[in-house]
Protein backbone atom coordinates (compact mmCIF):
# COMPACT_ATOMS: atom_id res chain seq x y z
CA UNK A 1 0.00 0.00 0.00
CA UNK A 2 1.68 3.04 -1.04
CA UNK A 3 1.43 6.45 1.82
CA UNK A 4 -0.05 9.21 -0.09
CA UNK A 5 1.06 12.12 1.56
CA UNK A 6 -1.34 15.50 1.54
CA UNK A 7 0.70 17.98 -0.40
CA UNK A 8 1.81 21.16 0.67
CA UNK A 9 -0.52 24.49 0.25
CA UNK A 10 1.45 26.57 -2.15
CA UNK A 11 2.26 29.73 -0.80
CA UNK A 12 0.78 32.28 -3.48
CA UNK A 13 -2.42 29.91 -2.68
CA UNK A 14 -1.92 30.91 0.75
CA UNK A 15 -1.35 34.83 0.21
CA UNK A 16 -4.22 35.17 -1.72
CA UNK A 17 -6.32 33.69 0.69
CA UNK A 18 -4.87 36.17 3.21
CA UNK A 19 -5.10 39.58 -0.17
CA UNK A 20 -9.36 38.70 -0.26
CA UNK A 21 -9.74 39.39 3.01
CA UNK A 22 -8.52 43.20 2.30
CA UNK A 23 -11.64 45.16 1.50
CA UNK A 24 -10.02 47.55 -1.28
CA UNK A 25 -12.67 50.30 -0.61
CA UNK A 26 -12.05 50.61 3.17
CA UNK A 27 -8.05 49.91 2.32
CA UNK A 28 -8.25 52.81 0.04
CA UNK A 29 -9.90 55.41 2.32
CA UNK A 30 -7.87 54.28 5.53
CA UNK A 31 -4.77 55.14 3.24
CA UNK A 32 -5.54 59.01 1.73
CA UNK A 33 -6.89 59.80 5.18
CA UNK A 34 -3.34 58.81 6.68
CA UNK A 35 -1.33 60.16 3.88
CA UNK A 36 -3.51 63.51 4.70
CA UNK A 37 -2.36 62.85 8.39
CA UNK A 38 1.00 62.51 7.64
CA UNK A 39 1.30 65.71 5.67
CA UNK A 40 0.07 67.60 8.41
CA UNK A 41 1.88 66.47 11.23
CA UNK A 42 4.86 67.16 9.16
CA UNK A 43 4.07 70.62 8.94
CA UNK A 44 2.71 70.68 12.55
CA UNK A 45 5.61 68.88 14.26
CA UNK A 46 8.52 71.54 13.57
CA UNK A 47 8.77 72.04 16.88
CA UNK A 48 8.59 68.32 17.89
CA UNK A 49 11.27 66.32 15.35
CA UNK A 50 10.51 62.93 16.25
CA UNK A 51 7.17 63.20 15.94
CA UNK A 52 7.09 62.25 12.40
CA UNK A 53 9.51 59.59 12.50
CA UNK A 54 7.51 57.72 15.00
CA UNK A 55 4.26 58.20 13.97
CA UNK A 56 5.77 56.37 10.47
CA UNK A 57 6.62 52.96 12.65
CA UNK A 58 3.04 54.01 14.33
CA UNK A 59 1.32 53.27 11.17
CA UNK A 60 3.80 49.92 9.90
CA UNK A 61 2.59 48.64 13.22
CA UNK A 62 -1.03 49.74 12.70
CA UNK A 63 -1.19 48.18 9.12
CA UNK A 64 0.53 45.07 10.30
CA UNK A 65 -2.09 44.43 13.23
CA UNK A 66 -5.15 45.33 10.44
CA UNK A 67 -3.84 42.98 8.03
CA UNK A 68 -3.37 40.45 11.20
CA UNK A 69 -7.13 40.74 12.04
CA UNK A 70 -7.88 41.02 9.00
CA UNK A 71 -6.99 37.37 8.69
CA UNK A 72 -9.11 36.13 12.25
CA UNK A 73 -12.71 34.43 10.83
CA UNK A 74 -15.31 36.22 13.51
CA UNK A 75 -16.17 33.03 14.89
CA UNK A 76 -12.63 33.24 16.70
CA UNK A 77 -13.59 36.90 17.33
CA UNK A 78 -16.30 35.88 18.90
CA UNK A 79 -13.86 33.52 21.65
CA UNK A 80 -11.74 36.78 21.88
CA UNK A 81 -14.68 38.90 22.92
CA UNK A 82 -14.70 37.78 26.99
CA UNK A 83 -10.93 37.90 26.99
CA UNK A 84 -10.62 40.73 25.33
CA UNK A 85 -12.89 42.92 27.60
CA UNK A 86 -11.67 41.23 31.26
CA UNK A 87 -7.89 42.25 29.90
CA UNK A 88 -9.28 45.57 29.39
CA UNK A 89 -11.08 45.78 32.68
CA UNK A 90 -7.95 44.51 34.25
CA UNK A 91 -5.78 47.18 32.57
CA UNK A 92 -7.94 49.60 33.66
CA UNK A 93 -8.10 48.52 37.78
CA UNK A 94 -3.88 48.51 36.80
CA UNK A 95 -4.27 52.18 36.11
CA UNK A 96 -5.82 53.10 38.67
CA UNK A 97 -3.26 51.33 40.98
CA UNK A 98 -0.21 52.11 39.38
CA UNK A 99 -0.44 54.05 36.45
CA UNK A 100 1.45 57.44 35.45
CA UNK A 101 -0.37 60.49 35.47
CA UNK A 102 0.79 63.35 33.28
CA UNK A 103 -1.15 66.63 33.11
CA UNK A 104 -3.34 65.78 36.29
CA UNK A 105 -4.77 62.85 34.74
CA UNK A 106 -3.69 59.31 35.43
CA UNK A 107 -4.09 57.57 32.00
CA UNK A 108 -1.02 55.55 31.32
CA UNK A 109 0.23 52.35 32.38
CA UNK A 110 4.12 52.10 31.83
CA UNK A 111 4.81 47.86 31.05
CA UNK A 112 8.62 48.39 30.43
CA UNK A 113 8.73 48.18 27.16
CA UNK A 114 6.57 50.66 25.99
CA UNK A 115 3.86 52.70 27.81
CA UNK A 116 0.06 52.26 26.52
CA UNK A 117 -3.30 53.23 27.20
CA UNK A 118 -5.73 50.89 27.97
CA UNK A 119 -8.96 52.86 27.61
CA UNK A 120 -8.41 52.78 23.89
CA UNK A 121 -8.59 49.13 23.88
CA UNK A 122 -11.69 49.39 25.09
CA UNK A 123 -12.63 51.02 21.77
CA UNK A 124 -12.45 47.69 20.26
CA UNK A 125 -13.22 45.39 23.60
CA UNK A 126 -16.45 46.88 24.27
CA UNK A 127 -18.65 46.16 21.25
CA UNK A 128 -17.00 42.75 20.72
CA UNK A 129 -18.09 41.83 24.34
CA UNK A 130 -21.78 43.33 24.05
CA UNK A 131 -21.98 42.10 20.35
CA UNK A 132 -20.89 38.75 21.85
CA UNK A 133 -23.94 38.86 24.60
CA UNK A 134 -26.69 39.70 22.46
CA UNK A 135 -25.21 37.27 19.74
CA UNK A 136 -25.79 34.31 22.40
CA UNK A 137 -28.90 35.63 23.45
CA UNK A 138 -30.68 37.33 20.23
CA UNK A 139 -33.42 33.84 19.82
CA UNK A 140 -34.67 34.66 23.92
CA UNK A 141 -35.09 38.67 23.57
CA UNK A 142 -35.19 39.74 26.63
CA UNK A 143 -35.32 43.67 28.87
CA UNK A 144 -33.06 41.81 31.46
CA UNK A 145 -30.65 41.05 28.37
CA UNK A 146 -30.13 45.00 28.03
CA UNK A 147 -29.96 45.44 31.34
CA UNK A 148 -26.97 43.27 32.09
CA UNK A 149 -25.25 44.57 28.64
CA UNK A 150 -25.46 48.30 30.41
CA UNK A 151 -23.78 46.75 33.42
CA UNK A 152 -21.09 45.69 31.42
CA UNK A 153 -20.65 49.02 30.10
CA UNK A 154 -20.82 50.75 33.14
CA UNK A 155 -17.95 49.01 34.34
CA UNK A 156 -15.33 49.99 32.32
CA UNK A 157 -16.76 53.78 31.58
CA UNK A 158 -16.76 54.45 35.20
CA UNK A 159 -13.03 53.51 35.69
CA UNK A 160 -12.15 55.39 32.58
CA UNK A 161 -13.53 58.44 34.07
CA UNK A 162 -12.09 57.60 37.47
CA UNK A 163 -8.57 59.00 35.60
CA UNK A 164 -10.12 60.96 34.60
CA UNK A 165 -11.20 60.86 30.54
CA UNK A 166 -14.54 62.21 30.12
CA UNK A 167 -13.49 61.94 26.52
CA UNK A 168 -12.67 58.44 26.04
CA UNK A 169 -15.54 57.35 28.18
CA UNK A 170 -18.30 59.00 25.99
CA UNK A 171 -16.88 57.37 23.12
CA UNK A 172 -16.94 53.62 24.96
CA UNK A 173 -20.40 54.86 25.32
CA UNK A 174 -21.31 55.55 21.88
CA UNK A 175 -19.89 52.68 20.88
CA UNK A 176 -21.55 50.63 23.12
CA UNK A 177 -25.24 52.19 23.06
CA UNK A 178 -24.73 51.41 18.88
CA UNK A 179 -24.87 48.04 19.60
CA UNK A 180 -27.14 47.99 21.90
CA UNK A 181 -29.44 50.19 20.17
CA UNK A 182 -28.65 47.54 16.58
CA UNK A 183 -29.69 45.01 19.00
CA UNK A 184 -32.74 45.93 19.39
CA UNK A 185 -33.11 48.31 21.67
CA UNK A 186 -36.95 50.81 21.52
CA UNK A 187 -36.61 54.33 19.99
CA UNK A 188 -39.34 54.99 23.13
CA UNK A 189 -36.12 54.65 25.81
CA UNK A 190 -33.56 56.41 23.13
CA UNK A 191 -36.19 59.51 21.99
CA UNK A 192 -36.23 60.79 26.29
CA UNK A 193 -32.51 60.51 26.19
CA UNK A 194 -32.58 62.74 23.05
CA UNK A 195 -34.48 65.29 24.23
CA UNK A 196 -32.82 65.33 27.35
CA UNK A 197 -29.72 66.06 26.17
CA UNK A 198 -30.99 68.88 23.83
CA UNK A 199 -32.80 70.35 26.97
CA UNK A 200 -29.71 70.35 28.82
CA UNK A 201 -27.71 72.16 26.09
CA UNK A 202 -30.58 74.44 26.00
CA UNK A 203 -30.27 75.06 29.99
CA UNK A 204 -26.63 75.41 29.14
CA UNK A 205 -27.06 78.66 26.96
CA UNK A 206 -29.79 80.36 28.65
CA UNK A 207 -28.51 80.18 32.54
CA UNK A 208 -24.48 80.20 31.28
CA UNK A 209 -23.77 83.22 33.32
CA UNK A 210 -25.20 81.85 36.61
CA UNK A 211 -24.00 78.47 36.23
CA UNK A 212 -20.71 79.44 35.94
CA UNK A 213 -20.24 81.95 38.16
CA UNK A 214 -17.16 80.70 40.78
CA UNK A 215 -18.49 78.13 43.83
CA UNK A 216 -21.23 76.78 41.88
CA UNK A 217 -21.25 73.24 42.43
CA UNK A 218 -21.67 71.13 39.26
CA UNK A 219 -22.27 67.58 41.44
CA UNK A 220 -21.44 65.28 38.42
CA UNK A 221 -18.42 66.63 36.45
CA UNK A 222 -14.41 67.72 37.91
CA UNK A 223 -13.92 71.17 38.09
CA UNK A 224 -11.50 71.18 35.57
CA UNK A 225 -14.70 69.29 33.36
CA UNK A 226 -16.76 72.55 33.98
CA UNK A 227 -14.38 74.94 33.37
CA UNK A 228 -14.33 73.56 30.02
CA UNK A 229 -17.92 73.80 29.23
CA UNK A 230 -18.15 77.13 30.82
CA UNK A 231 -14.86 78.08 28.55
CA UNK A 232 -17.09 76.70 25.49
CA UNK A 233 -19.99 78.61 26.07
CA UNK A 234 -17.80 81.97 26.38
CA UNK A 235 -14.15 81.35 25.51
CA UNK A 236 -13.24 85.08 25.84
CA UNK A 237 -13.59 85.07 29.68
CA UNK A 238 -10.34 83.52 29.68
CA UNK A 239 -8.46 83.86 26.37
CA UNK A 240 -5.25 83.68 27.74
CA UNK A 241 -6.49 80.42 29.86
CA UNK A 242 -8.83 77.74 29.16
CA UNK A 243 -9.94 79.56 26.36
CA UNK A 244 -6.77 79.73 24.72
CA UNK A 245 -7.06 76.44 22.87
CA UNK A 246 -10.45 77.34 21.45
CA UNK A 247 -10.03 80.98 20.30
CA UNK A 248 -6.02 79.68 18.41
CA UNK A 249 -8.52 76.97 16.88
CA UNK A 250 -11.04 78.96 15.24
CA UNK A 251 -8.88 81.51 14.37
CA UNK A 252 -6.25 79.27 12.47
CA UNK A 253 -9.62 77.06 10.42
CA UNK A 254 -11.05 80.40 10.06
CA UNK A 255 -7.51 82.16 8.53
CA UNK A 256 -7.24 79.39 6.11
CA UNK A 257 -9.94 80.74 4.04
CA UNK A 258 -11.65 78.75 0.80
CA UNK A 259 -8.22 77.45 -0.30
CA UNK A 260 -6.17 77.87 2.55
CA UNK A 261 -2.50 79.21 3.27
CA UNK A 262 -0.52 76.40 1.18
CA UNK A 263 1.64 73.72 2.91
CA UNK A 264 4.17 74.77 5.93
CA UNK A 265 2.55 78.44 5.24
CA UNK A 266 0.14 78.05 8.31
CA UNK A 267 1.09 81.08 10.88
CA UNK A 268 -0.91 80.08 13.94
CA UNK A 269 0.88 76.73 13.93
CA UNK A 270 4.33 77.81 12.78
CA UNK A 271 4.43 80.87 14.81
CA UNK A 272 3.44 78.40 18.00
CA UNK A 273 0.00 79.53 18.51
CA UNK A 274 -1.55 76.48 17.98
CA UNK A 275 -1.26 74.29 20.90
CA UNK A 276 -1.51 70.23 20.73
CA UNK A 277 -1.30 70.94 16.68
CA UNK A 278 0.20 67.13 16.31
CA UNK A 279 -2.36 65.98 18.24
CA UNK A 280 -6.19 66.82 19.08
CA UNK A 281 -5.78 70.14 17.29
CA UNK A 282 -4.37 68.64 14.08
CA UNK A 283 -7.60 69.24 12.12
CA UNK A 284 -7.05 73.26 12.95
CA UNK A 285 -3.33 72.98 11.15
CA UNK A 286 -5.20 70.95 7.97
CA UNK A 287 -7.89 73.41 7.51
CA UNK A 288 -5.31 76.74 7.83
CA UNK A 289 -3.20 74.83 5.02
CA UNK A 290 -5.47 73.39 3.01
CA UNK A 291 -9.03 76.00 3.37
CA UNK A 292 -12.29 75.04 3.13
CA UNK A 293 -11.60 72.44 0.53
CA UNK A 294 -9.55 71.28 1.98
CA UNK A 295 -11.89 70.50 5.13
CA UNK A 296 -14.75 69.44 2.30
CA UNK A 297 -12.45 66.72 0.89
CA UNK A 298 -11.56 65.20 4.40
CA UNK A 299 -14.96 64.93 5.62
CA UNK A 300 -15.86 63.33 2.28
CA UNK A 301 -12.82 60.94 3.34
CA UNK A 302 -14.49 60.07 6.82
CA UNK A 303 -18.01 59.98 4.99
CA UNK A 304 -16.63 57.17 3.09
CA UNK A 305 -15.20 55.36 5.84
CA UNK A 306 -18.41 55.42 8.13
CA UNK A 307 -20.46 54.44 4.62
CA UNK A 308 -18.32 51.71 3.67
CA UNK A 309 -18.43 50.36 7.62
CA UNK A 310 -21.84 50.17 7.73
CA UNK A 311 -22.18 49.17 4.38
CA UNK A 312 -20.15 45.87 5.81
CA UNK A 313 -22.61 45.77 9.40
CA UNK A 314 -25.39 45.92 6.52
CA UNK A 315 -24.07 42.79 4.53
CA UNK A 316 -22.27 40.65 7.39
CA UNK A 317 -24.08 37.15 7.71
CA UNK A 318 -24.13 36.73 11.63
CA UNK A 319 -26.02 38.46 14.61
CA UNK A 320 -22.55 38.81 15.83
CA UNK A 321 -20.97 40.54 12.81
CA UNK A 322 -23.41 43.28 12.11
CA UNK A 323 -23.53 44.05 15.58
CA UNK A 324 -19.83 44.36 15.81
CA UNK A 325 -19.32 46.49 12.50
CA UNK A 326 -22.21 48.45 13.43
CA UNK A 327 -20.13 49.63 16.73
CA UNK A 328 -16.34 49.53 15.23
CA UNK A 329 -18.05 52.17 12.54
CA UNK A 330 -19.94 54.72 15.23
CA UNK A 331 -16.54 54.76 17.24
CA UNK A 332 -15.21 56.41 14.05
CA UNK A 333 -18.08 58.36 13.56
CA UNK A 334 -17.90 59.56 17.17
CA UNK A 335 -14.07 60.11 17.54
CA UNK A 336 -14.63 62.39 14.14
CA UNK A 337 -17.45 63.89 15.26
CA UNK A 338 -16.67 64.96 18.80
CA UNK A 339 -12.80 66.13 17.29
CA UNK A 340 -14.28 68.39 14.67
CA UNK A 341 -16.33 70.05 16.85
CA UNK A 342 -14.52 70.51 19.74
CA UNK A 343 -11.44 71.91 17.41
CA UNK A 344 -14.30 74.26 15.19
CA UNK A 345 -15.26 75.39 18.85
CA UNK A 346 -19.18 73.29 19.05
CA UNK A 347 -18.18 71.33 21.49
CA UNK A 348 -16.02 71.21 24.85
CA UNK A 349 -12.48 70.48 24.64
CA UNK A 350 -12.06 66.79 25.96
CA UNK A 351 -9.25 65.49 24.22
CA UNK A 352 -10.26 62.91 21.68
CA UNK A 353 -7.79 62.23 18.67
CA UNK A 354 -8.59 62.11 14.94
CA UNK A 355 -8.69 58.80 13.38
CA UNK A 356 -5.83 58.10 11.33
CA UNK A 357 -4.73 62.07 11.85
CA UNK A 358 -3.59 62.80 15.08
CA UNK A 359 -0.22 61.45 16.13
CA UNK A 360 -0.49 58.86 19.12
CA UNK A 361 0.60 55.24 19.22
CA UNK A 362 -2.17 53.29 21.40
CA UNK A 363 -4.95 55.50 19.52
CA UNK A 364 -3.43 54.80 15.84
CA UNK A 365 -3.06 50.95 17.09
CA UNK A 366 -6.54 50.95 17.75
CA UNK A 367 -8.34 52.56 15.04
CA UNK A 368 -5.86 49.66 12.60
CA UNK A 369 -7.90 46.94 14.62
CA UNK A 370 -10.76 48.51 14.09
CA UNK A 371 -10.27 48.59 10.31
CA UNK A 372 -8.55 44.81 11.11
CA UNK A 373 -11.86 43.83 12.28
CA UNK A 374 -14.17 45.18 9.78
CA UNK A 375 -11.75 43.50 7.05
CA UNK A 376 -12.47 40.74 8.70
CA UNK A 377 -16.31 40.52 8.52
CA UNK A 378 -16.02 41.77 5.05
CA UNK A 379 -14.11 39.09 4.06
CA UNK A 380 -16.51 36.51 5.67
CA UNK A 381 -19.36 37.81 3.90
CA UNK A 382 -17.28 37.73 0.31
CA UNK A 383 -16.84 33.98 1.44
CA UNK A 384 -20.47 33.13 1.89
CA UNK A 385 -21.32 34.16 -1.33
CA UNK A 386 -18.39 32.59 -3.00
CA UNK A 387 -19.65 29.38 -1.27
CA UNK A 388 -23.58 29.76 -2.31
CA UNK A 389 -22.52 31.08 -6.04
């Protein structure tokens, strides 16, 4: 009897395997938005040299861990999901034990090697764990189902403002209250949270001189939290303090008129105006270089990215998938959303990078899973029709 051996997978049988799991469109967009990025920190980061340099191995690690996610089927997503969100939990409780604060806020967690920031993971680890819970449950719908998936929100958000982060933690919210809200969740409980949110704003602008006059006590929010909002609401109280950052802002998107200054040419950044300009306030340097254009052509770029993302939530085949896609997407949406405004002076300054813009390791990291993950469910859905052509 002669042994018939299986023969070896040939490796361009392999690679192309791994090259259909790339979605081209997202690929695409994920690419001009970081070349954009990388052309403006350039100009923005005079003043901090290595900036560039390692924001370039930033995004070869980024691209690497995509492409590695890229490659996980979401079944095995779906056994990372628990994991996943107890590491993050555990990170977190780390943090809050032994983690370095910088600025008054005790965010970082130093491991040796390199220093990271573990609310950002749970960017990531919070939909995959609720999109995991109402994946097991979605054939026994039930209120207690939602009310256990809040719990497991709360947990996290809580220590993330415990730092504090009020920024990070609203956008582990909106991330989380997406899936939720795909899983099923009434418009009748979302519609009172609406409106109480636009009554609050409302209360906001009408009683802003009382409110924040000096001693009055804000219960929920730091002081440094309402000083912020207060500084929104009239940034010329204290243009030399907290409304510095606002007023340089909106002076430097405003300066860069319809076509804007040209590259390098931007005075509020290059005459060190601008402060955080490689950072949260990188949008200000793009729109003083490149106008209002400019801005139109980068929000077209996110556009695309949130379309395409829930263009994949829209098409995945499991409970699981579009829940998870549906969340990876609105963290993108948010994290543009809440950066745009706060930069263009809407909304408070709380510190929230731009995807695939802003210099930062653990945030750039993040937002390549992200894109890692939604490869992934892109790819499983191109496989399910392969197999049922």
């Amino acid at each position: 009897m002669k042994n018939h051996r299986l023969a070896p997978i040939p490796l361009w049988h392999y690679l192309r395997g791994c090259l259909l799991n790339i979605d081209i469109p997202l690929l695409l967009v994920i690419l001009l938005l970081g070349f954009a990025g990388m052309v403006t920190l350039y100009s923005a980061s005079e003043a901090f040299p290595g900036r560039f340099d390692s924001q370039v191995r930033n995004w070869a690690l980024a691209l690497a861990l995509a492409f590695i996610a890229a490659q996980i089927k979401p079944q095995y997503l779906q056994h990372l999901a628990l994991p996943l969100y107890v590491l993050g939990v555990i990170l977190l409780l780390a943090v809050d034990l032994f983690g370095e604060t910088r600025k008054g806020a005790t965010r970082w967690l130093n491991l040796g090697v390199t220093t990271i920031q573990p609310s950002e993971l749970m960017k990531i680890a919070m939909p995959m764990m609720l999109a995991w819970w109402f994946h097991q449950r979605q054939s026994i719908p039930h209120f207690m189902n939602f009310i256990v998936a809040l719990c497991f929100l709360a947990l996290p958000v809580g220590l993330i403002m415990l730092e504090p982060d009020l920024g990070t933690a609203l956008l582990v919210v909106a991330a989380g209250v997406a899936v939720i809200f795909f899983a099923g969740l009434s418009w009748r409980l979302i519609i009172p949270c609406i409106l109480l949110v636009i009554a609050g704003v409302v209360f906001l602008a009408l009683y802003e001189e009382q409110i924040c006059q000096p001693g009055v006590d804000w219960f929920v929010l730091h002081d440094y939290q309402v000083r912020r909002v207060c500084t929104l609401l009239n940034p010329y109280e204290d243009p030399q303090g907290g409304g510095f950052h606002i007023i340089q802002s909106t002076i430097a998107i405003g300066s860069g008129g319809v076509m804007g200054k040209g590259f390098l040419q931007g005075t509020q950044t290059h005459l060190y105006f601008l402060p955080e300009g490689t950072t949260d306030f990188i949008f200000a340097v793009y729109a003083e270089e490149f106008g209002l254009l400019g801005n139109g052509l980068l929000l077209l770029g996110y556009l695309l990215l949130i379309w395409r993302g829930l263009a994949i939530a829209a098409q995945a085949p499991t409970h699981f998938s579009r829940l998870l896609a549906g969340g990876v997407t609105l963290i993108f949406f948010a994290c543009t959303f809440v950066n745009v405004g706060m930069v263009s002076g809407v909304l408070p300054v709380v510190g929230v990078p731009l995807p695939f813009m802003s210099y930062g390791g653990t945030a750039l990291v993040t937002f390549g899973l992200g894109v890692g993950v939604l490869m992934s469910i892109s790819g499983s859905t191109k496989r399910k029709k392969r197999q049922s052509a």
